[in-house]
N, C-alpha and C. Protein backbone atom coordinates (compact mmCIF):
# COMPACT_ATOMS: atom_id res chain seq x y z
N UNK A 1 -22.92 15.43 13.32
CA UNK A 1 -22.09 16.62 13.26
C UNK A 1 -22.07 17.12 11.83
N UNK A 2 -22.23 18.43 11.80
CA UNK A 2 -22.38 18.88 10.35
C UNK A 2 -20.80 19.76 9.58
N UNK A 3 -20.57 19.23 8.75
CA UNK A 3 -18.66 19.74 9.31
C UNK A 3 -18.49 20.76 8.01
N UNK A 4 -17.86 21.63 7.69
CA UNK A 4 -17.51 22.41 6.87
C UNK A 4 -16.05 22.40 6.21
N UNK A 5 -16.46 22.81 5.04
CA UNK A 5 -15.68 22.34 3.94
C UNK A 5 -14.20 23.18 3.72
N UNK A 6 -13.88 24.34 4.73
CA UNK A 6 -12.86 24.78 4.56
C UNK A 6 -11.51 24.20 6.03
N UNK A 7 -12.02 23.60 6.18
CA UNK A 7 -10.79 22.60 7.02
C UNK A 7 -10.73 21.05 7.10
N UNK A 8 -10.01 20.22 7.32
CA UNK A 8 -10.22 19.11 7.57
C UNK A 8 -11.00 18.24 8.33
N UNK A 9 -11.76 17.54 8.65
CA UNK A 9 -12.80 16.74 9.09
C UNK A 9 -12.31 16.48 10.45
N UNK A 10 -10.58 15.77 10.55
CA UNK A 10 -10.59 15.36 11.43
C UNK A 10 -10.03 16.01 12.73
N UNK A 11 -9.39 17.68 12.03
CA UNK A 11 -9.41 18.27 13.10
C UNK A 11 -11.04 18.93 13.47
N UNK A 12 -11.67 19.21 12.72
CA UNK A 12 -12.79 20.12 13.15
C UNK A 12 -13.52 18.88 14.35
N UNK A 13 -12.88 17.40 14.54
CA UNK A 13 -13.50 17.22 15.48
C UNK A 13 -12.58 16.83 16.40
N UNK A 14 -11.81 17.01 16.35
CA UNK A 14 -10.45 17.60 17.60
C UNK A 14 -10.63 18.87 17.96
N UNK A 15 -11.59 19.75 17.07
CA UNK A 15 -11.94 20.57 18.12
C UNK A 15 -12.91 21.00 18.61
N UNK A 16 -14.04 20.20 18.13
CA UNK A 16 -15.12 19.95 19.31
C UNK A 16 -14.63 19.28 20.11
N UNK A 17 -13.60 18.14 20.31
CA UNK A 17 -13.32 17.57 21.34
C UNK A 17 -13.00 18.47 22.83
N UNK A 18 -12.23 19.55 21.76
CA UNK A 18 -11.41 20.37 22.62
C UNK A 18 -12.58 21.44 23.04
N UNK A 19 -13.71 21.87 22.43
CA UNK A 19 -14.95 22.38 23.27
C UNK A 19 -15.40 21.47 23.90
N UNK A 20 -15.75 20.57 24.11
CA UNK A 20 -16.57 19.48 25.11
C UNK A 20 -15.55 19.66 26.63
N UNK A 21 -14.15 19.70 25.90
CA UNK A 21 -13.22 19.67 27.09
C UNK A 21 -13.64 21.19 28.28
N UNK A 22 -13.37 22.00 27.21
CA UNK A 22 -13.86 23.57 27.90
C UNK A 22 -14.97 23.64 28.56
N UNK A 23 -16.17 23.20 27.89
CA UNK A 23 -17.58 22.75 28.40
C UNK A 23 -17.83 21.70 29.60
N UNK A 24 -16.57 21.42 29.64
CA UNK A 24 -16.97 20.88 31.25
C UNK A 24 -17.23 19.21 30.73
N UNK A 25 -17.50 18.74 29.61
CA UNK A 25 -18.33 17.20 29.32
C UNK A 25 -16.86 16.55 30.03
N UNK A 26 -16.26 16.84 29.28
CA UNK A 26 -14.82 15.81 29.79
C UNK A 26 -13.45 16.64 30.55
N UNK A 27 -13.66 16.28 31.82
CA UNK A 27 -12.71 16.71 32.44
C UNK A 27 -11.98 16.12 32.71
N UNK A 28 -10.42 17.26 33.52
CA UNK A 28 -9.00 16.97 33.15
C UNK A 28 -8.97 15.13 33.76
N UNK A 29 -8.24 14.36 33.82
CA UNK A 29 -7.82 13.21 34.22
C UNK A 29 -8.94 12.19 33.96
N UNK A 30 -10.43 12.33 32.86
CA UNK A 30 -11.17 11.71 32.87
C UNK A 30 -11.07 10.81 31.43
N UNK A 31 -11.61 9.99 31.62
CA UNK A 31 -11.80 9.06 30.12
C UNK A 31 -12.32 9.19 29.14
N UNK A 32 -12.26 9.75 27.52
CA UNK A 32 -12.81 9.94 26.58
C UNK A 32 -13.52 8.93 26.19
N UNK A 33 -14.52 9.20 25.37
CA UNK A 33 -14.95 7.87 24.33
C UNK A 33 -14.17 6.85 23.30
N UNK A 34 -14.62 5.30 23.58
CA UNK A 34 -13.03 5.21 23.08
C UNK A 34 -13.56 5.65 21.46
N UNK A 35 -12.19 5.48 20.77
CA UNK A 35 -12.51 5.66 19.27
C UNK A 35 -13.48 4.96 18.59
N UNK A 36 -13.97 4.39 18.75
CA UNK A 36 -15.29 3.30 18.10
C UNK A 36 -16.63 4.32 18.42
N UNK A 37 -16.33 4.21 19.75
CA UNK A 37 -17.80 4.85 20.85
C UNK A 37 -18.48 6.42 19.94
N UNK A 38 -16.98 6.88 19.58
CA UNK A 38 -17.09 8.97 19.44
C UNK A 38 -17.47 8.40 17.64
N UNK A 39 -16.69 7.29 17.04
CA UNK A 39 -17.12 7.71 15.81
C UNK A 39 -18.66 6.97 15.68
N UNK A 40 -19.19 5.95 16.32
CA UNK A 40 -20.23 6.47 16.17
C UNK A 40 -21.41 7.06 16.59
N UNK A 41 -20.90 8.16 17.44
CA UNK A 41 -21.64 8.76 18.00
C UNK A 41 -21.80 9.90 16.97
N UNK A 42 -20.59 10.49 16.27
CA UNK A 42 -21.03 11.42 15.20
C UNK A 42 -20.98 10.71 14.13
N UNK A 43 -20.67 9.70 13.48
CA UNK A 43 -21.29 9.16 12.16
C UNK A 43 -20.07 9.42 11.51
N UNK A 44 -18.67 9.23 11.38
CA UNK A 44 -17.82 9.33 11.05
C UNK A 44 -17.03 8.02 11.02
N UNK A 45 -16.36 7.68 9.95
CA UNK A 45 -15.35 6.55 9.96
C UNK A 45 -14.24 6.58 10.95
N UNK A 46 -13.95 5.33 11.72
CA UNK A 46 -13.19 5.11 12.65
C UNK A 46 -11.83 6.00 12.62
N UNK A 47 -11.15 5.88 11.38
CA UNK A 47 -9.94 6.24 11.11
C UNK A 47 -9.87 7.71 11.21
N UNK A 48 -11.04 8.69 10.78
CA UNK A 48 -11.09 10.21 10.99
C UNK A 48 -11.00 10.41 12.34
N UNK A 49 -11.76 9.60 13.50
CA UNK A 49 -11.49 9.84 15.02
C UNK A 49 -10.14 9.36 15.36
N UNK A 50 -9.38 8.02 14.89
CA UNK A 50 -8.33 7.62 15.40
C UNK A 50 -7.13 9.26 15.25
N UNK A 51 -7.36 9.60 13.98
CA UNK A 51 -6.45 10.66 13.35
C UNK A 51 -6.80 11.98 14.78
N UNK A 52 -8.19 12.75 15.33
CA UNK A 52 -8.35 13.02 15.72
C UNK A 52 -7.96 12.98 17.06
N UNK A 53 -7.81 12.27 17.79
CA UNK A 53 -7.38 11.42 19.03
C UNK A 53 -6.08 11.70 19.03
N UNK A 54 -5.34 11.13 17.89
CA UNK A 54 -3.96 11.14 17.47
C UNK A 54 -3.11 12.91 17.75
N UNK A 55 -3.72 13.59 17.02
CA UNK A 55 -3.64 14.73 16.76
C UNK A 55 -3.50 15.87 18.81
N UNK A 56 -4.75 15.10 19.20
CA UNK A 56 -5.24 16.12 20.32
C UNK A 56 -4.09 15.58 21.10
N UNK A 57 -3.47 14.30 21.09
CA UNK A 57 -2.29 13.63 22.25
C UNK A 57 -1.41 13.90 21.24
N UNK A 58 -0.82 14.69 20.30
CA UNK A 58 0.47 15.46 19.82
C UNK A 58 -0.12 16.99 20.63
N UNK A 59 -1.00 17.60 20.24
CA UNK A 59 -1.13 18.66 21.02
C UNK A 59 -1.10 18.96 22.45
N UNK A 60 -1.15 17.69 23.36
CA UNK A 60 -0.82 17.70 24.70
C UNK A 60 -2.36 17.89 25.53
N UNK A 61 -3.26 17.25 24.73
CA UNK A 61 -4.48 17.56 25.26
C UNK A 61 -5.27 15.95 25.83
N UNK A 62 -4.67 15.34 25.08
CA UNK A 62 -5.43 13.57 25.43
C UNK A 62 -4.18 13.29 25.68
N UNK A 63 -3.82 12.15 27.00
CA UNK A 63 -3.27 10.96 27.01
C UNK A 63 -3.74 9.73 26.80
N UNK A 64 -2.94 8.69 26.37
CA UNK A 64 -3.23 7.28 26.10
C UNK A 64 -2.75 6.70 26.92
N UNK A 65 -3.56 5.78 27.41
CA UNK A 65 -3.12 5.01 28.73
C UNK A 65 -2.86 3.24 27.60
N UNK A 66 -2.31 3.01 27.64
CA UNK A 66 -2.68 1.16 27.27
C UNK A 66 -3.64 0.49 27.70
N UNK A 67 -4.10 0.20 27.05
CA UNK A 67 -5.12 -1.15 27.30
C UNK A 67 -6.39 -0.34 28.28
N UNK A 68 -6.49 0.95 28.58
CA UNK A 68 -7.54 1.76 29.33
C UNK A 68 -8.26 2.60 28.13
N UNK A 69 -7.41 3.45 27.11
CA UNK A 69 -8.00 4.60 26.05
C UNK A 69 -7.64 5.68 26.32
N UNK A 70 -8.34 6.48 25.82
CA UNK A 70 -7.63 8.04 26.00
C UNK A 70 -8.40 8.69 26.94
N UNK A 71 -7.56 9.80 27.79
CA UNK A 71 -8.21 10.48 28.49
C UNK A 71 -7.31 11.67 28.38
N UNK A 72 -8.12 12.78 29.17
CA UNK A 72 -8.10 13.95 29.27
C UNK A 72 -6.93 14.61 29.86
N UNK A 73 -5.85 15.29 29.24
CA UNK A 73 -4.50 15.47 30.38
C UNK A 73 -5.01 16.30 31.04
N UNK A 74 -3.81 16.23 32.00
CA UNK A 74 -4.30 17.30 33.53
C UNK A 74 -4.46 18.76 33.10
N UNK A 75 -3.40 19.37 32.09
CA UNK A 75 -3.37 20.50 31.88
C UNK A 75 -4.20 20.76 30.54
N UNK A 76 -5.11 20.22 30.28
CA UNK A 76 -5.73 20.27 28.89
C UNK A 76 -6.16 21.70 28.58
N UNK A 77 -7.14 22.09 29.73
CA UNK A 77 -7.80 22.98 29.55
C UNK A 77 -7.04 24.31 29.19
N UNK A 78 -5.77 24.13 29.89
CA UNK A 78 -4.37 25.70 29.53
C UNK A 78 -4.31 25.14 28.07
N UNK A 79 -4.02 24.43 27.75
CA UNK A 79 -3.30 24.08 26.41
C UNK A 79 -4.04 24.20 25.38
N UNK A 80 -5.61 23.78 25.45
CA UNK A 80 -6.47 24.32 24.43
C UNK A 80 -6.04 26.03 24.95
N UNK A 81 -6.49 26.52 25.88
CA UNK A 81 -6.69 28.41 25.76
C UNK A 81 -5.39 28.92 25.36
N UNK A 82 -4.20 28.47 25.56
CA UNK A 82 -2.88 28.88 24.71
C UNK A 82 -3.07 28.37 23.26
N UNK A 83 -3.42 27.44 23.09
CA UNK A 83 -3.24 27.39 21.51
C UNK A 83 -4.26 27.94 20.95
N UNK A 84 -5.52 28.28 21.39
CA UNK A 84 -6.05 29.27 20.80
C UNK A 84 -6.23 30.37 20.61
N UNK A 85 -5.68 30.55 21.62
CA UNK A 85 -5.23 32.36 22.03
C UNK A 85 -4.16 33.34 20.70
N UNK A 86 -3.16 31.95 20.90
CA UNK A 86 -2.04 32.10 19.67
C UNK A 86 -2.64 32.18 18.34
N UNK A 87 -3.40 31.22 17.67
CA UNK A 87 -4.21 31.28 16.67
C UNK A 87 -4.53 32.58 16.47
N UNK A 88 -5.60 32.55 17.89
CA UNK A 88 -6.18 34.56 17.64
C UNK A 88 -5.31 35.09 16.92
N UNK A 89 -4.43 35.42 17.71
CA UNK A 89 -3.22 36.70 17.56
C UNK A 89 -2.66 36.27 16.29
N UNK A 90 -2.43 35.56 15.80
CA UNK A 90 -1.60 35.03 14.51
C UNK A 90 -2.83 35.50 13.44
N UNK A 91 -3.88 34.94 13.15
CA UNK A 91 -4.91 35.20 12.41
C UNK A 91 -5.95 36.12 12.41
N UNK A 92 -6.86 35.80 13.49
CA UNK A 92 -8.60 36.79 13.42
C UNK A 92 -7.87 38.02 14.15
N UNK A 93 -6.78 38.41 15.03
CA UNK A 93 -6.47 39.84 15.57
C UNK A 93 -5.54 40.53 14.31
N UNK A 94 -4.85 39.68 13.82
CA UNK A 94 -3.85 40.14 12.72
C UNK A 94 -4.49 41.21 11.70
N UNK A 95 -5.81 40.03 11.10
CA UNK A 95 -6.96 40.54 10.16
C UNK A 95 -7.80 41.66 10.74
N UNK A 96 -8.08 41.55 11.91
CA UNK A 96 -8.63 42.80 12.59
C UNK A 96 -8.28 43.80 12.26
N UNK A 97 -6.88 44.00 13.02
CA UNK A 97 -6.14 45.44 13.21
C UNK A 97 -5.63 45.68 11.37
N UNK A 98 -5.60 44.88 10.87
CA UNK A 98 -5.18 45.49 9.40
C UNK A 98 -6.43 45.88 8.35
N UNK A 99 -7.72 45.06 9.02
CA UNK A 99 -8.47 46.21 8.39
C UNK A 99 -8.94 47.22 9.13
N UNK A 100 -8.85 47.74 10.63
CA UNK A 100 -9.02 48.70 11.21
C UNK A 100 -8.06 50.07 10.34
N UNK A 101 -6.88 49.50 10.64
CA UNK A 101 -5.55 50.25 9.90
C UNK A 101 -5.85 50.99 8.46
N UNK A 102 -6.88 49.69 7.50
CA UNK A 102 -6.81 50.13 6.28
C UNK A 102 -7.95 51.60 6.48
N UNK A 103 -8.77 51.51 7.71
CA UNK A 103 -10.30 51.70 7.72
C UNK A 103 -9.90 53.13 8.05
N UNK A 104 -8.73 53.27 8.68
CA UNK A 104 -7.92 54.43 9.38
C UNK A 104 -8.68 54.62 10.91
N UNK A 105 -9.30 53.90 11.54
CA UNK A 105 -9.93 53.45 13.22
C UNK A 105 -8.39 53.85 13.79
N UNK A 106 -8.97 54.67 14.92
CA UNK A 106 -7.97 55.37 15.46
C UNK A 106 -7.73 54.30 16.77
N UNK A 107 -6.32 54.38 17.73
CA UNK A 107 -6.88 53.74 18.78
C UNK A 107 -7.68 54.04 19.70
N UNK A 108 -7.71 54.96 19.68
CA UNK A 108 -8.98 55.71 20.68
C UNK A 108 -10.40 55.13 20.10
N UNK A 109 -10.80 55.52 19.03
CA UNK A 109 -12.47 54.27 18.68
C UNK A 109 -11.92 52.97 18.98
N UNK A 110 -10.63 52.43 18.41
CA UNK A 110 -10.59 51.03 18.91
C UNK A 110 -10.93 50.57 20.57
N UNK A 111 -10.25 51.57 21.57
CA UNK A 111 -10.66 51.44 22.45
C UNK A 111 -12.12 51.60 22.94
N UNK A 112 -12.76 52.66 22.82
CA UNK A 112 -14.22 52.67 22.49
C UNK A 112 -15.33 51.69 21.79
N UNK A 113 -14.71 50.94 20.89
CA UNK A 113 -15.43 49.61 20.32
C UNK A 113 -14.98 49.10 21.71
N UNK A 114 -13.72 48.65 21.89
CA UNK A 114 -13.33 47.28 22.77
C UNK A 114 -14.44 47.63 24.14
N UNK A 115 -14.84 48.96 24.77
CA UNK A 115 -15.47 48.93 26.03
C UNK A 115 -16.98 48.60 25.40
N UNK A 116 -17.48 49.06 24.26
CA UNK A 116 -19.14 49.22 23.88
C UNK A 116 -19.02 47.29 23.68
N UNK A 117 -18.25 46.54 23.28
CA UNK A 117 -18.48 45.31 23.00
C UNK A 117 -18.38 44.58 24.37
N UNK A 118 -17.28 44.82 25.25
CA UNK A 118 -16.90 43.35 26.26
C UNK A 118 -17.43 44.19 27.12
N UNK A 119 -18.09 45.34 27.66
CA UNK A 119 -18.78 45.33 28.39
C UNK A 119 -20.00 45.98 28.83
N UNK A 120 -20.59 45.54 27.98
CA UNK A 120 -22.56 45.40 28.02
C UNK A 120 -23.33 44.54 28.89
């Protein structure tokens, strides 16, 4: 995994986790890799996946079973698309519309972008 330098390591792979989840690899009520298995599957120290793991079962996306590992909650797949959805709107739509605003994009072209883009 090739990871970039403007976020932390161990979410950027909490959220490939959370694409693999979307992607269908690991579905809802199924068993993840345990933490040994995923770190070395991407080449990462144990403790960056434990943190990772950690992180996605505060977000409501992995459960931990005892003595089984982590798996996939039932509602994972809502909970990644709400929390990213929110992100959107908090950040990349925020930045959007304020440089549309600065750009003076009327809503009418905005609407006109939004049909020439989502549906081609």
């Amino acid at each position: 995994m090739i990871f970039k330098e403007r976020q932390s390591i161990y979410l950027q792979i909490a959220e490939r986790i959370a694409d693999e989840i979307l992607a269908g690899t690991y579905a809802p009520g199924s068993r993840v890799p345990s933490v040994r298995e995923y770190a070395v599957m991407i080449e990462v120290n144990l403790n960056t996946v434990m943190r990772s793991y950690d992180t996605l079962q505060s977000w409501g996306i992995l459960d931990m079973r005892r003595g089984l590992g982590y798996f996939v909650a039932d509602d994972a797949v809502n909970t990644i698309l709400a929390r990213r959805l929110e992100a959107f709107k908090s950040t990349q739509a925020a930045e959007f519309f304020e440089t549309a605003r600065t750009l003076g994009i009327t809503p009418q072209e905005l609407s006109e972008l939004y049909s020439k883009y989502l549906m081609h």
